[in-house]
Protein backbone atom coordinates (compact mmCIF):
# COMPACT_ATOMS: atom_id res chain seq x y z
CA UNK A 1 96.85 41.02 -120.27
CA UNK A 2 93.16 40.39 -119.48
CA UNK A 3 91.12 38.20 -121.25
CA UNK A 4 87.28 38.70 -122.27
CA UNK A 5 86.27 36.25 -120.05
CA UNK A 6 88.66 37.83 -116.95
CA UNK A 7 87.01 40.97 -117.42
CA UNK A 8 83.26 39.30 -117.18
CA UNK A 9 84.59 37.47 -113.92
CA UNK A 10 85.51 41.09 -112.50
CA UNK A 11 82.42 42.69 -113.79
CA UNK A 12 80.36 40.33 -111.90
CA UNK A 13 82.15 40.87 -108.74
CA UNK A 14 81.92 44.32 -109.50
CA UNK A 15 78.28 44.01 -109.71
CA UNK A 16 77.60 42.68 -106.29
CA UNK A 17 80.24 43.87 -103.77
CA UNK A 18 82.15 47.03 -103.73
CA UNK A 19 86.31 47.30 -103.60
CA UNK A 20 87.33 47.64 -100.26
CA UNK A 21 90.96 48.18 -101.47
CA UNK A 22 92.03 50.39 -104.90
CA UNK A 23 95.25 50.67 -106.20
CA UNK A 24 95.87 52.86 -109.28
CA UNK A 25 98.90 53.13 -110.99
CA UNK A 26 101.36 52.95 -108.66
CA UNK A 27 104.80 53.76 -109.67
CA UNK A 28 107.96 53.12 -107.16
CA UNK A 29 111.45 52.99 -107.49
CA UNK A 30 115.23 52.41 -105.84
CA UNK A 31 117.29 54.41 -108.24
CA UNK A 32 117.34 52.97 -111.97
CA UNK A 33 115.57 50.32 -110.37
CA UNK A 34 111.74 50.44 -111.34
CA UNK A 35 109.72 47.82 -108.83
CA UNK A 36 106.15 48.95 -110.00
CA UNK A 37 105.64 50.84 -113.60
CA UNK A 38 101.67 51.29 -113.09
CA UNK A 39 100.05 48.80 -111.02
CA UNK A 40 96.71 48.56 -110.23
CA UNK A 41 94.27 46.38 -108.12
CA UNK A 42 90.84 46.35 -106.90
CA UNK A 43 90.06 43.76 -103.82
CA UNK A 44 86.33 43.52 -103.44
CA UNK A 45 84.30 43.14 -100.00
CA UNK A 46 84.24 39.37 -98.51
CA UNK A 47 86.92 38.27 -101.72
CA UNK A 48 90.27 36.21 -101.37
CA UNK A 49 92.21 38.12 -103.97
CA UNK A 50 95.90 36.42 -104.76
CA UNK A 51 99.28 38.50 -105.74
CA UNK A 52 101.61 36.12 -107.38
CA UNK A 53 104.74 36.94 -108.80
CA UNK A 54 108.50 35.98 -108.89
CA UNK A 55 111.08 36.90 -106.36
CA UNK A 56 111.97 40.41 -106.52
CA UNK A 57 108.75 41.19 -108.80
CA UNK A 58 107.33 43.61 -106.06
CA UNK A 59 104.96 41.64 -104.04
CA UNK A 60 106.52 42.71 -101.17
CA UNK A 61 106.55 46.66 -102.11
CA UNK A 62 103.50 46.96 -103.26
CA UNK A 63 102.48 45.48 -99.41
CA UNK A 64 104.53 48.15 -97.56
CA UNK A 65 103.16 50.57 -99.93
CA UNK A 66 99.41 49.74 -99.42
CA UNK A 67 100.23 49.42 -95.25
CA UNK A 68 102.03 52.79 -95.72
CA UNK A 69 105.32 51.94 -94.67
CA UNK A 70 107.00 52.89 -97.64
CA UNK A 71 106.15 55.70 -99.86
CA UNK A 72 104.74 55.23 -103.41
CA UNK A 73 106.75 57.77 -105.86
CA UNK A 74 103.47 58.39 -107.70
CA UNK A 75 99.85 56.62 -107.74
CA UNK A 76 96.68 56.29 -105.24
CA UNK A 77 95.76 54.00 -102.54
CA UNK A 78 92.35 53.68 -101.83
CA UNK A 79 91.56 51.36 -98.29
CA UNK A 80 87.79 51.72 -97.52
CA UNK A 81 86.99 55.30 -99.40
CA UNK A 82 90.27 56.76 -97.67
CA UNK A 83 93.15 57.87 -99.52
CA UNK A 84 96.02 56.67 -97.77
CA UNK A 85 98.17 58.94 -99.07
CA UNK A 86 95.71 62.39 -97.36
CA UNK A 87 95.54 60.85 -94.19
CA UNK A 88 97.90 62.47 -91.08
CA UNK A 89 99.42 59.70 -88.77
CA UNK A 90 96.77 59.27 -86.38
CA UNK A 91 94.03 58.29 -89.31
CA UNK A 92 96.43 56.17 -90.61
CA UNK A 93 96.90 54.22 -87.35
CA UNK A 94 92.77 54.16 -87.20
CA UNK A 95 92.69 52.91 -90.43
CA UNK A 96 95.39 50.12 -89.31
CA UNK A 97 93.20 48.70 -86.47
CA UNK A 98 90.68 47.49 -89.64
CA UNK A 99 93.83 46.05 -92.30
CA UNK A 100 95.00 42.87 -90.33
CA UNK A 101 98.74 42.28 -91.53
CA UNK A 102 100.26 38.39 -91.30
CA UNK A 103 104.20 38.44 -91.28
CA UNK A 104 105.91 35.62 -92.81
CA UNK A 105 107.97 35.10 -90.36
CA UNK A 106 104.98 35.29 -87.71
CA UNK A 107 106.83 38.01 -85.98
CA UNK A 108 105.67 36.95 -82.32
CA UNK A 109 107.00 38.84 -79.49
CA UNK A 110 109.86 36.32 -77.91
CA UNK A 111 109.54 37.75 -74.46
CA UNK A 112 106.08 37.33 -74.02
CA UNK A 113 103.24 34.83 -73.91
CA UNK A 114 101.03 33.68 -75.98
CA UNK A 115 98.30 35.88 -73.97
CA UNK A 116 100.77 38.86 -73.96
CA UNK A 117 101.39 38.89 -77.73
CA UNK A 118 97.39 38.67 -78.11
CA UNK A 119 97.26 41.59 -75.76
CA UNK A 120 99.71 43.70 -76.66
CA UNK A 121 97.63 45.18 -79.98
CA UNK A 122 94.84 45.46 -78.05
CA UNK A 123 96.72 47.90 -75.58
CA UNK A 124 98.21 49.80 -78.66
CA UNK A 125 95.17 50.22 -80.34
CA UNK A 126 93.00 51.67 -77.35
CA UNK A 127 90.91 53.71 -79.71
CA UNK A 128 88.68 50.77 -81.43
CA UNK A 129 87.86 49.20 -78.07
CA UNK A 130 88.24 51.82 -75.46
CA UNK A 131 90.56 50.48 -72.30
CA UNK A 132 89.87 46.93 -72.03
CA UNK A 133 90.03 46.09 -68.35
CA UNK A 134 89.36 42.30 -68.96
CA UNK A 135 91.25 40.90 -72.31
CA UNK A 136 90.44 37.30 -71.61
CA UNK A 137 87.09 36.57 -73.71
CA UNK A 138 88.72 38.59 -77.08
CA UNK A 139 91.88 36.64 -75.93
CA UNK A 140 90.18 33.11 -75.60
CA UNK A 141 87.77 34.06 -78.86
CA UNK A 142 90.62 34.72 -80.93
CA UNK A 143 92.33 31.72 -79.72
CA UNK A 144 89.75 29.47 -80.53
CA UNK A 145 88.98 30.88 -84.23
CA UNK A 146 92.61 29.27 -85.00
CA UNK A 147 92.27 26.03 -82.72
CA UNK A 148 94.51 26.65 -79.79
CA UNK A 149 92.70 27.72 -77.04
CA UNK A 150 95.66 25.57 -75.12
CA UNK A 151 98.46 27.13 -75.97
CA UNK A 152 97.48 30.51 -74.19
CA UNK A 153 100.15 30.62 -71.53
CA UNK A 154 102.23 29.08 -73.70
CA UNK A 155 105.63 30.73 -75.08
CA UNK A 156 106.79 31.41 -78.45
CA UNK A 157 110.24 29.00 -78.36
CA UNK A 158 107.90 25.74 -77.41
CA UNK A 159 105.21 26.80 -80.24
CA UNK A 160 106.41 24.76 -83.12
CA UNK A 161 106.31 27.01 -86.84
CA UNK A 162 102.40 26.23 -87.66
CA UNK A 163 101.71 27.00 -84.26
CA UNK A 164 103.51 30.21 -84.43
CA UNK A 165 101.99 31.16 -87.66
CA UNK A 166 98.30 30.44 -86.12
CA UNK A 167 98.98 32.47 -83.08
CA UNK A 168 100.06 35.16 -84.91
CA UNK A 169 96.92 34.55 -87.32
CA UNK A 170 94.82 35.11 -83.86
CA UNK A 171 97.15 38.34 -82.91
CA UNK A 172 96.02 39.82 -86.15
CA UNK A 173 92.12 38.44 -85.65
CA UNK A 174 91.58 39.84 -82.32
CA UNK A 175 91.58 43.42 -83.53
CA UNK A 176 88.18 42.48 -85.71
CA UNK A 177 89.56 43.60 -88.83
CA UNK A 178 87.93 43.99 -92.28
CA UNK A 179 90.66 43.09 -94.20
CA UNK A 180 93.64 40.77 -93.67
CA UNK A 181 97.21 40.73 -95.73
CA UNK A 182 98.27 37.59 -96.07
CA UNK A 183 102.55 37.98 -96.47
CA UNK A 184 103.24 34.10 -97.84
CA UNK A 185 101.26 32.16 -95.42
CA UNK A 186 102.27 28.82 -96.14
CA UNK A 187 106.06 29.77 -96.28
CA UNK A 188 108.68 27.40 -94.53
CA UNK A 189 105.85 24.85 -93.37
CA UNK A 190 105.96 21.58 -93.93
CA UNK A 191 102.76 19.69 -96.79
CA UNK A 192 100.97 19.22 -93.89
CA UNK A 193 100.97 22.13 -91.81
CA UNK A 194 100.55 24.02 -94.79
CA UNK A 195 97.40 22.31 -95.68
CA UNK A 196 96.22 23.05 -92.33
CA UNK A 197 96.50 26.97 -92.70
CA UNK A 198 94.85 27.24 -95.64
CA UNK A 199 91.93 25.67 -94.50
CA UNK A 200 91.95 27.60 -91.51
CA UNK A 201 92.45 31.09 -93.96
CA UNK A 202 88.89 29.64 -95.68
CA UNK A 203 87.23 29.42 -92.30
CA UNK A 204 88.06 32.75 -91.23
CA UNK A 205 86.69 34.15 -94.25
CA UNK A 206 83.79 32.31 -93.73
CA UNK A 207 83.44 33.18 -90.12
CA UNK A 208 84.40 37.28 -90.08
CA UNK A 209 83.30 37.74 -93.67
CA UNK A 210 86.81 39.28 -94.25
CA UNK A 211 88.47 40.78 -97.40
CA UNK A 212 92.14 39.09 -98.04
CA UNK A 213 94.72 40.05 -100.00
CA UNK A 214 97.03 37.11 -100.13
CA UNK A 215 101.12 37.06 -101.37
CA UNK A 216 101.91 33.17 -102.05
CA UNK A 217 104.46 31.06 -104.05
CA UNK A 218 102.30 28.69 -103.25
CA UNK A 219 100.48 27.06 -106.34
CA UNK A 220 98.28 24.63 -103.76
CA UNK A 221 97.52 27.29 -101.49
CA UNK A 222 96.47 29.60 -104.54
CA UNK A 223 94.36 27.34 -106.14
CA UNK A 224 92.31 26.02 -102.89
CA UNK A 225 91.73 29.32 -101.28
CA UNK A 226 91.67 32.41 -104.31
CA UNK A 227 89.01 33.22 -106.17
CA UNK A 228 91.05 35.91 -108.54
CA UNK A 229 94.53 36.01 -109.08
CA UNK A 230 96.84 38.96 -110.05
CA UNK A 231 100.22 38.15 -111.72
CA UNK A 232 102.87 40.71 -111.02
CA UNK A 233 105.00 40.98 -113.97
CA UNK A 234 107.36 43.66 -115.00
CA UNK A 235 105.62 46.07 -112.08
CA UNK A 236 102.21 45.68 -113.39
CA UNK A 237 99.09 43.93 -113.38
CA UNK A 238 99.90 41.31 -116.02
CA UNK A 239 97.14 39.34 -116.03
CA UNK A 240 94.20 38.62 -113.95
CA UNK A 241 90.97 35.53 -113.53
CA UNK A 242 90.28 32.60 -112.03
CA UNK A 243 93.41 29.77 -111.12
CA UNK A 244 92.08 27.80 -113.97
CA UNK A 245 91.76 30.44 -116.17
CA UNK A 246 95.20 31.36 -115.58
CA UNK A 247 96.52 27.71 -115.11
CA UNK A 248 95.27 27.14 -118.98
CA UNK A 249 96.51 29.75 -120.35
CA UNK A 250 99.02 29.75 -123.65
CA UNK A 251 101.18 32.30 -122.26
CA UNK A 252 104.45 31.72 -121.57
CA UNK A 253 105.05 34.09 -119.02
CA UNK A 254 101.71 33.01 -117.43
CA UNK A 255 102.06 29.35 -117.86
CA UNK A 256 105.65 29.67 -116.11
CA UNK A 257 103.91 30.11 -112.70
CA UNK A 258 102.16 26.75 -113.00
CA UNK A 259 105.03 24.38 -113.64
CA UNK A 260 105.68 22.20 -110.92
């Protein structure tokens, strides 16, 4: 479902920027169980694009499927001109170092620092920087872009869980990517914290001009920092526009996602 006025929203994005991510009809399924029947998504350049949906909906597919960690059964991925699905491994691990990916869970290596876990991507990704023989000014940069500078020798058990999310934020940053995959940003964090991230997800766009694709319960978080939504329904695109478009809207299955 996409109303008139959706489709003049996307045709004036369309306009000005070009999509830096294309998804067309992608189909996947576990045995008689069909996760996406045909869905399709365009994220434009510099755009905060969110993916809502209800548990088990296929947020969370359609992710591993875009990042290539699970195969599609049928459909094309498009991430800046490149079809994911021609590219051999080491094209696809290029093509990695520019799609920043944000774990719910943070995902920070327990055994190392803060400085380590900023490294460590840096090391595995030698081919966008070359061998960096001094880490500490992408390090302290990256660091700073999420407010703590302080914590650098710091370890992930005395990070508290907005800390931990922000670090992991700058893990992800310090690559210099083009796009960034939000994977429920604000989960498990407490009013506060959580308003604190999504201002800080506004300021990075704002600072590296990125393109975000962003996978939130979150109705507060959606509203402040999208400027189109998606609703997954039923393993497709069930409706796309503007949080207040979609807020308004007489649809049940739409309005369900806005009830507090």
């Amino acid at each position: 479902m996409t109303t008139n006025s959706n489709t003049k929203i996307k045709q004036e994005i369309t306009s000005q920027k070009q999509p830096i991510i294309k998804l067309e009809n992608l189909k996947k399924a576990f045995g008689d169980n069909v996760v996406l029947n045909g869905f399709n998504l365009e994220l434009f350049e510099g755009e905060n694009l969110v993916i809502m949906g209800k548990s088990g909906s296929g947020k969370s597919v359609m992710i591993k499927c875009l990042i290539g960690l699970t195969e599609v059964d049928s459909g094309n991925i498009e991430i800046m001109g490149k079809n994911l699905r021609s590219l051999n491994q080491n094209e696809l691990n290029e093509l990695r170092t520019e799609v920043g990916f944000l774990f719910q869970g943070s995902a920070l290596y327990d055994s190392m620092t803060v400085r380590e876990n900023l490294e460590f991507p840096l090391r595995r990704h030698k081919q966008k920087f070359g061998i960096v023989n001094d880490t500490t000014p992408l390090v302290e940069e990256a660091l700073n872009s999420v407010g703590l500078l302080s914590a650098i020798n710091l370890m992930p058990a005395e990070l508290s869980g907005g800390m931990k999310r922000r670090i992991a934020l700058a893990r992800t940053l310090i690559l210099k990517p083009k796009i960034i995959l939000y994977d429920e940003p604000t989960s498990g964090l407490d009013p506060i914290t959580s308003k604190e991230i999504i201002e800080l997800m506004r300021n990075i766009q704002s600072q590296y001009n990125t393109s975000s694709l962003i996978i939130t319960h979150d109705v507060d978080c959606a509203r402040v920092v999208s400027e189109r939504m998606i609703l997954l329904i039923d393993g497709v695109n069930y409706a796309e526009g503007t949080f207040n478009e979609l807020s308004n809207s007489k649809d049940e299955k739409i309005k369900a996602f806005f009830k507090h």
